[in-house]
N, C-alpha and C. Protein backbone atom coordinates (compact mmCIF):
# COMPACT_ATOMS: atom_id res chain seq x y z
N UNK A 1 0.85 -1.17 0.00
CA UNK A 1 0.00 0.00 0.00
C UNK A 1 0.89 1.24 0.00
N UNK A 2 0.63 1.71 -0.56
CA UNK A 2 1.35 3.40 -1.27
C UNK A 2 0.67 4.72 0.19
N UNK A 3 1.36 6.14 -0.35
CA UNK A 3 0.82 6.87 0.39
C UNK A 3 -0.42 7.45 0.45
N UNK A 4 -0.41 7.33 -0.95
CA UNK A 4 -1.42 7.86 -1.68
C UNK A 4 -2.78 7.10 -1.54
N UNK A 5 -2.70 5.80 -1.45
CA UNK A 5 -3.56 4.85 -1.63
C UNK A 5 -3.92 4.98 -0.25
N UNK A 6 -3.23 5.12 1.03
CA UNK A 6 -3.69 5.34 2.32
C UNK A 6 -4.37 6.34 2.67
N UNK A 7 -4.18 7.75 2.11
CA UNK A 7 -5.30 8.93 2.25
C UNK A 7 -6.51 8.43 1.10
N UNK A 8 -6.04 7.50 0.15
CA UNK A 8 -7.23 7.42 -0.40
C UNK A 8 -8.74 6.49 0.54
N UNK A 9 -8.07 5.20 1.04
CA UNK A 9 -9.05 4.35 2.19
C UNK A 9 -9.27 5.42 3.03
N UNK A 10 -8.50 6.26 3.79
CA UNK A 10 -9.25 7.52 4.54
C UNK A 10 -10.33 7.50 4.14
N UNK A 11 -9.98 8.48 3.00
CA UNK A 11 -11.18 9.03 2.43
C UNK A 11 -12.74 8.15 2.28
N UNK A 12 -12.45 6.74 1.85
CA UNK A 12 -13.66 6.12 1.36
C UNK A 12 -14.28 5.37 3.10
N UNK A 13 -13.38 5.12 3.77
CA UNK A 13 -13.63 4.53 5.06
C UNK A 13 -14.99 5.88 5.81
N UNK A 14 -14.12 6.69 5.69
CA UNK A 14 -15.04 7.89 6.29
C UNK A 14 -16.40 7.74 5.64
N UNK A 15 -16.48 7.78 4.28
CA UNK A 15 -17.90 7.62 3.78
C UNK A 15 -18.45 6.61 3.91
N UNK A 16 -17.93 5.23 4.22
CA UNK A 16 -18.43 4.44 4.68
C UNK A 16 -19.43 4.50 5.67
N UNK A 17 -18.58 4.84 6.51
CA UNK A 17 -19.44 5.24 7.94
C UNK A 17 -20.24 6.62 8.29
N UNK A 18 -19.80 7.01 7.08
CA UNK A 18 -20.48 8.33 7.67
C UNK A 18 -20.00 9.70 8.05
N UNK A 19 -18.86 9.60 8.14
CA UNK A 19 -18.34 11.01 9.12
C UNK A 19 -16.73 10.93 8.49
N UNK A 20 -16.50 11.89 8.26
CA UNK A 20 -14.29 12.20 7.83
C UNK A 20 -13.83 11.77 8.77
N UNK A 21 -12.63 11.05 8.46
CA UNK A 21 -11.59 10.15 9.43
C UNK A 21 -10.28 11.42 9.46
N UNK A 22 -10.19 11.16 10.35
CA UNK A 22 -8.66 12.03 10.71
C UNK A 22 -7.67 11.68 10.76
N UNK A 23 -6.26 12.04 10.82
CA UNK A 23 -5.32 11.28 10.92
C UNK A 23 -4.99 10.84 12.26
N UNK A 24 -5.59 11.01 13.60
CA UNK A 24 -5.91 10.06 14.37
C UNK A 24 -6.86 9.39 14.45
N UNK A 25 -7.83 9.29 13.70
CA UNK A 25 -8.68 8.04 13.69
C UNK A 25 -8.04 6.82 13.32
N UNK A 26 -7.28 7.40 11.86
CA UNK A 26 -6.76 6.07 11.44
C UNK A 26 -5.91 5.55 12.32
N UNK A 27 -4.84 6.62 13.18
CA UNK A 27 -3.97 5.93 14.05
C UNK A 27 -4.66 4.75 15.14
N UNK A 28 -5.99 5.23 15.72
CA UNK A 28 -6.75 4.49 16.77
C UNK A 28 -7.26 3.44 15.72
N UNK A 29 -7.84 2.90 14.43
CA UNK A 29 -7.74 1.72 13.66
C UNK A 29 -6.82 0.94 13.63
N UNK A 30 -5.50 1.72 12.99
CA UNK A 30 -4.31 1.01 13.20
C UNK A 30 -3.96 0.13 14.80
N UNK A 31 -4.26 0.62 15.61
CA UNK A 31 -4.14 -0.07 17.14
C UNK A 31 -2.79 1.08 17.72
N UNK A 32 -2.53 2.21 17.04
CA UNK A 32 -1.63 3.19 17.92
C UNK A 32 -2.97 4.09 18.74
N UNK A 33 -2.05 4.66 19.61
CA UNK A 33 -2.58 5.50 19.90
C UNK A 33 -2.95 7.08 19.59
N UNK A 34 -3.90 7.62 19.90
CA UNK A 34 -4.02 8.54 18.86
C UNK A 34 -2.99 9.45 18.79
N UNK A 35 -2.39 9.64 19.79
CA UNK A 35 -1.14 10.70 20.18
C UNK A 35 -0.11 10.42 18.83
N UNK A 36 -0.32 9.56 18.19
CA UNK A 36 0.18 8.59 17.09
C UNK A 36 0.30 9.00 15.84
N UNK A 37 -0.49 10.06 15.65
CA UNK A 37 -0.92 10.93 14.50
C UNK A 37 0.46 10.91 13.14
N UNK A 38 1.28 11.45 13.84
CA UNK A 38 2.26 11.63 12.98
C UNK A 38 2.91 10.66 12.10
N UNK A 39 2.56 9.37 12.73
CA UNK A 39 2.69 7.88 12.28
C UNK A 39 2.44 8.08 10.70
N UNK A 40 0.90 7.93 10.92
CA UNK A 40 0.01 8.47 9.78
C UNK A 40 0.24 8.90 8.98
N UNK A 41 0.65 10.18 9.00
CA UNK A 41 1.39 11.31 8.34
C UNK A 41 2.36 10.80 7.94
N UNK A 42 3.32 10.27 8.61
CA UNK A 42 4.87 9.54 7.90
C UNK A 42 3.80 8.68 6.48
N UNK A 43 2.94 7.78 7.02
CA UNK A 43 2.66 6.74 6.43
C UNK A 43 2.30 7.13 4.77
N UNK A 44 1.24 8.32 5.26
CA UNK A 44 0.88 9.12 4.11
C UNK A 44 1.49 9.17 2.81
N UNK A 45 3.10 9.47 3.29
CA UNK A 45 3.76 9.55 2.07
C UNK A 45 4.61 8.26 1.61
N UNK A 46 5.20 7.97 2.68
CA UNK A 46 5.42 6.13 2.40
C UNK A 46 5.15 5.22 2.32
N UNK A 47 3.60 5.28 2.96
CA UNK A 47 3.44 4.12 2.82
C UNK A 47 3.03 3.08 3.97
N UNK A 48 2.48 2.24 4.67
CA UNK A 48 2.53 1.85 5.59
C UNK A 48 2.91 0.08 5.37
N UNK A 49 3.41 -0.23 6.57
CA UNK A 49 4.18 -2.01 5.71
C UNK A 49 3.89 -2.85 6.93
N UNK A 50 4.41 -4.35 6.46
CA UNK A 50 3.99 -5.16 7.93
C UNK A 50 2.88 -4.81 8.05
N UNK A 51 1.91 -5.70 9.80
CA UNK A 51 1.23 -5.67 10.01
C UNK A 51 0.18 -4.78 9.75
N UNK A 52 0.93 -3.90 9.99
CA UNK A 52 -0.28 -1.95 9.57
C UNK A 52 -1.16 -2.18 8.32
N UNK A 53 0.33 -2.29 7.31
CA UNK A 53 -0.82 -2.81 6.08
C UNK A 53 -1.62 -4.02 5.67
N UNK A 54 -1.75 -4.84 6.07
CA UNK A 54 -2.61 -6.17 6.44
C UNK A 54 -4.09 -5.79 7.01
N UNK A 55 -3.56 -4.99 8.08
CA UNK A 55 -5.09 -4.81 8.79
C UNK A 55 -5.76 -4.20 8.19
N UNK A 56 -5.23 -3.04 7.77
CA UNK A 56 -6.01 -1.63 6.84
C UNK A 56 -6.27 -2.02 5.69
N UNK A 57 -5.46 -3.04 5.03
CA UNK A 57 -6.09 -4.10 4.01
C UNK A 57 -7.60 -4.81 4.57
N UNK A 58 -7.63 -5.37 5.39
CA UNK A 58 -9.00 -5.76 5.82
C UNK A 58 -9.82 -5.00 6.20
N UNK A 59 -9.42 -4.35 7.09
CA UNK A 59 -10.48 -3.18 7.55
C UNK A 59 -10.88 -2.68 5.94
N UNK A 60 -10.30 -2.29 4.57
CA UNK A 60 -11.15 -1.60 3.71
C UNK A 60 -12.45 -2.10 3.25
N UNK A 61 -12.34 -3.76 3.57
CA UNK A 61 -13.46 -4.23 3.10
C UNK A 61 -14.79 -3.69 3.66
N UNK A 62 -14.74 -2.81 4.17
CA UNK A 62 -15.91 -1.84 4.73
C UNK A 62 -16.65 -1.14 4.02
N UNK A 63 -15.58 -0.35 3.21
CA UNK A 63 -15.63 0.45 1.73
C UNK A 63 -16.45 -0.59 0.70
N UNK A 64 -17.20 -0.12 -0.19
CA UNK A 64 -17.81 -0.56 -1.14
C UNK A 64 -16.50 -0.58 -2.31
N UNK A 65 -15.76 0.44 -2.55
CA UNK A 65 -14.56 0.15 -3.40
C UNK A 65 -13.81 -0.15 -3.44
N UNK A 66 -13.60 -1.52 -2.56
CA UNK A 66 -12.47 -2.10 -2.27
C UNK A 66 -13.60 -3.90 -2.12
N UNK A 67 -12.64 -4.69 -3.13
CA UNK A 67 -13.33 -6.15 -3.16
C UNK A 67 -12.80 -6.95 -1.67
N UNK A 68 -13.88 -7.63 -1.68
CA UNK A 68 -13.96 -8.41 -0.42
C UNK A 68 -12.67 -9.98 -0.69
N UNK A 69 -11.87 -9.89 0.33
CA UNK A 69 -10.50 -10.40 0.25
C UNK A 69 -11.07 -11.74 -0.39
N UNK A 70 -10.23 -12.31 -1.17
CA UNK A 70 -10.25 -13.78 -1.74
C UNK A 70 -10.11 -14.77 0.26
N UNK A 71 -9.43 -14.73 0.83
CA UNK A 71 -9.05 -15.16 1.98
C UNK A 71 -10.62 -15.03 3.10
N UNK A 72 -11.53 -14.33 2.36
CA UNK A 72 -12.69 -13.90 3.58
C UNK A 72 -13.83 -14.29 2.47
N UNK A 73 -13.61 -14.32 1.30
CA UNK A 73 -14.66 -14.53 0.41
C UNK A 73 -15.24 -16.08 1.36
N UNK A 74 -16.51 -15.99 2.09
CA UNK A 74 -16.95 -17.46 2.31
C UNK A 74 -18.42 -17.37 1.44
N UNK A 75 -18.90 -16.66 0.78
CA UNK A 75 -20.26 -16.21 -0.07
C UNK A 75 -20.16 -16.64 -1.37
N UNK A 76 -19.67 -17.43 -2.15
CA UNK A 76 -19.26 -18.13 -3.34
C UNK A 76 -19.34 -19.47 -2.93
N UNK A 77 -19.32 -19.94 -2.29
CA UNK A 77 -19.37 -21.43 -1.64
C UNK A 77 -20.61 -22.10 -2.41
N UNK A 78 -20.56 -23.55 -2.21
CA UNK A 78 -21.47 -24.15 -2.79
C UNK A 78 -22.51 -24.29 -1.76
N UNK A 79 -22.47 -24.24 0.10
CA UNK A 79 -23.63 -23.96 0.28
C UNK A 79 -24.28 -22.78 0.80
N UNK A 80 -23.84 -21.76 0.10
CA UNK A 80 -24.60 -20.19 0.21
C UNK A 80 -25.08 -20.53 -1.06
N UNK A 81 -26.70 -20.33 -1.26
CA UNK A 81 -27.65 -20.16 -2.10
C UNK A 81 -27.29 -18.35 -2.93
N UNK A 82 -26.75 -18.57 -4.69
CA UNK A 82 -26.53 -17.98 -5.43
C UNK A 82 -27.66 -16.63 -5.14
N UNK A 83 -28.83 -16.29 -5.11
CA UNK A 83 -29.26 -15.53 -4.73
C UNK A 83 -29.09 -14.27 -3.17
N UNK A 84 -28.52 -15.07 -2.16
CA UNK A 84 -28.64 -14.79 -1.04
C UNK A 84 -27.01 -14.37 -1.05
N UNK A 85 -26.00 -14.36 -2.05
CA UNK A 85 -24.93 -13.96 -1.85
C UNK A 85 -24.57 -12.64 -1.78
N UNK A 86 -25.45 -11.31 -2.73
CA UNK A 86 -25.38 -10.20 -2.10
C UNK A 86 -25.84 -10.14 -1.50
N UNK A 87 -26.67 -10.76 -0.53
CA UNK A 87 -27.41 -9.96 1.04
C UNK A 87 -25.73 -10.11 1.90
N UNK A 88 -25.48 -11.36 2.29
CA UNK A 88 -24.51 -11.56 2.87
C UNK A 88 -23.58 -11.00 2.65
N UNK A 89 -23.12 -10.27 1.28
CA UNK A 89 -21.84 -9.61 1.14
C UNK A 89 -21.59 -8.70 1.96
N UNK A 90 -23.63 -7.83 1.61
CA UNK A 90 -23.70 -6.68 2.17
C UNK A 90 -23.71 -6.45 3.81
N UNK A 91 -24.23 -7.73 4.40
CA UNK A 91 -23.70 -8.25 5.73
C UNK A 91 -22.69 -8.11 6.09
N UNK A 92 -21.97 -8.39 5.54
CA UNK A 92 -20.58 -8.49 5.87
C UNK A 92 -19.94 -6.81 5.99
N UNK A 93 -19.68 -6.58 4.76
CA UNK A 93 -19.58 -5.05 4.98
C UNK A 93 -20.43 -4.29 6.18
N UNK A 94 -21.21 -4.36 6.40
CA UNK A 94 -21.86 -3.93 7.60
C UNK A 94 -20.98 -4.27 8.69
N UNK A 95 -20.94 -5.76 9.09
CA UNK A 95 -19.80 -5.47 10.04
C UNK A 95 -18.98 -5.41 10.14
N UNK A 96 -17.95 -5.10 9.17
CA UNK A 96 -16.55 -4.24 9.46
C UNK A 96 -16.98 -2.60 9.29
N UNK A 97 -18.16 -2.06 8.95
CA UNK A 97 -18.71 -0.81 8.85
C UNK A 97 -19.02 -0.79 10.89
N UNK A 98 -19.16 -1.74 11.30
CA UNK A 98 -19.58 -1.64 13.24
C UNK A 98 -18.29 -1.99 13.85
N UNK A 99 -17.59 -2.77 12.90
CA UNK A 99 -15.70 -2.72 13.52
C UNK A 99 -14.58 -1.58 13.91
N UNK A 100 -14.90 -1.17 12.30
CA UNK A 100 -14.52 0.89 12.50
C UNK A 100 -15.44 0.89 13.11
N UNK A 101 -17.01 1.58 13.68
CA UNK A 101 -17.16 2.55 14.84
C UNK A 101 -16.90 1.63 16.37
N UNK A 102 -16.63 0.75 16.32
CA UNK A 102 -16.11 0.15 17.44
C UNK A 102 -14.71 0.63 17.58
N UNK A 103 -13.61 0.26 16.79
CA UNK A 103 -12.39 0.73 17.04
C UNK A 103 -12.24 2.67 17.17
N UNK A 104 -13.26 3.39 16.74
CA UNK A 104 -12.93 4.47 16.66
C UNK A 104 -13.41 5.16 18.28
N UNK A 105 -14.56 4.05 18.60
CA UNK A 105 -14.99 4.61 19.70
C UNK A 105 -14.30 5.11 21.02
């Protein structure tokens, strides 16, 4: 994940949920603390690596513009009924959409 690409999940995470993320929000996602900010900011332009980017890789699946990981895809299966697979997608996104306001809380 790039710098660029990290203010970009900002950006779409926030609309996800509803409300602009800050650069301590993301720090309190990430699992720093918010005092952490500057992290962020480094990350912004470099980039974030290791664990950081893994999580914030998952956490995007929140975002509608970001595909749901091959590794979490369980909605393609042979016994989820082909119809009922976007409800569940959209399930799903929902709760990593209650994960962020849990972690932000």
């Amino acid at each position: 994940m790039t710098g660029r690409e990290l203010k970009k999940l900002r950006e779409d995470l926030g609309s996800a949920i509803g409300r602009q993320l800050t650069v301590a929000d993301m720090a309190k996602l990430c699992g720093l603390p918010a005092t952490e900010a500057d992290t962020i900011r480094r990350w912004e332009v470099t980039g974030p690596s290791g664990p950081a980017a893994e999580l914030l890789r998952i956490l995007a699946m929140a975002s509608e513009q970001y595909s749901i990981l091959e590794n979490f895809n369980v909605f393609d299966r042979y016994d989820v009924r082909e119809q009922d697979r976007p409800m569940r997608r959209a399930e799903f996104r929902e709760m990593m959409r209650d994960e962020l306001r849990r972690r932000l809380a």
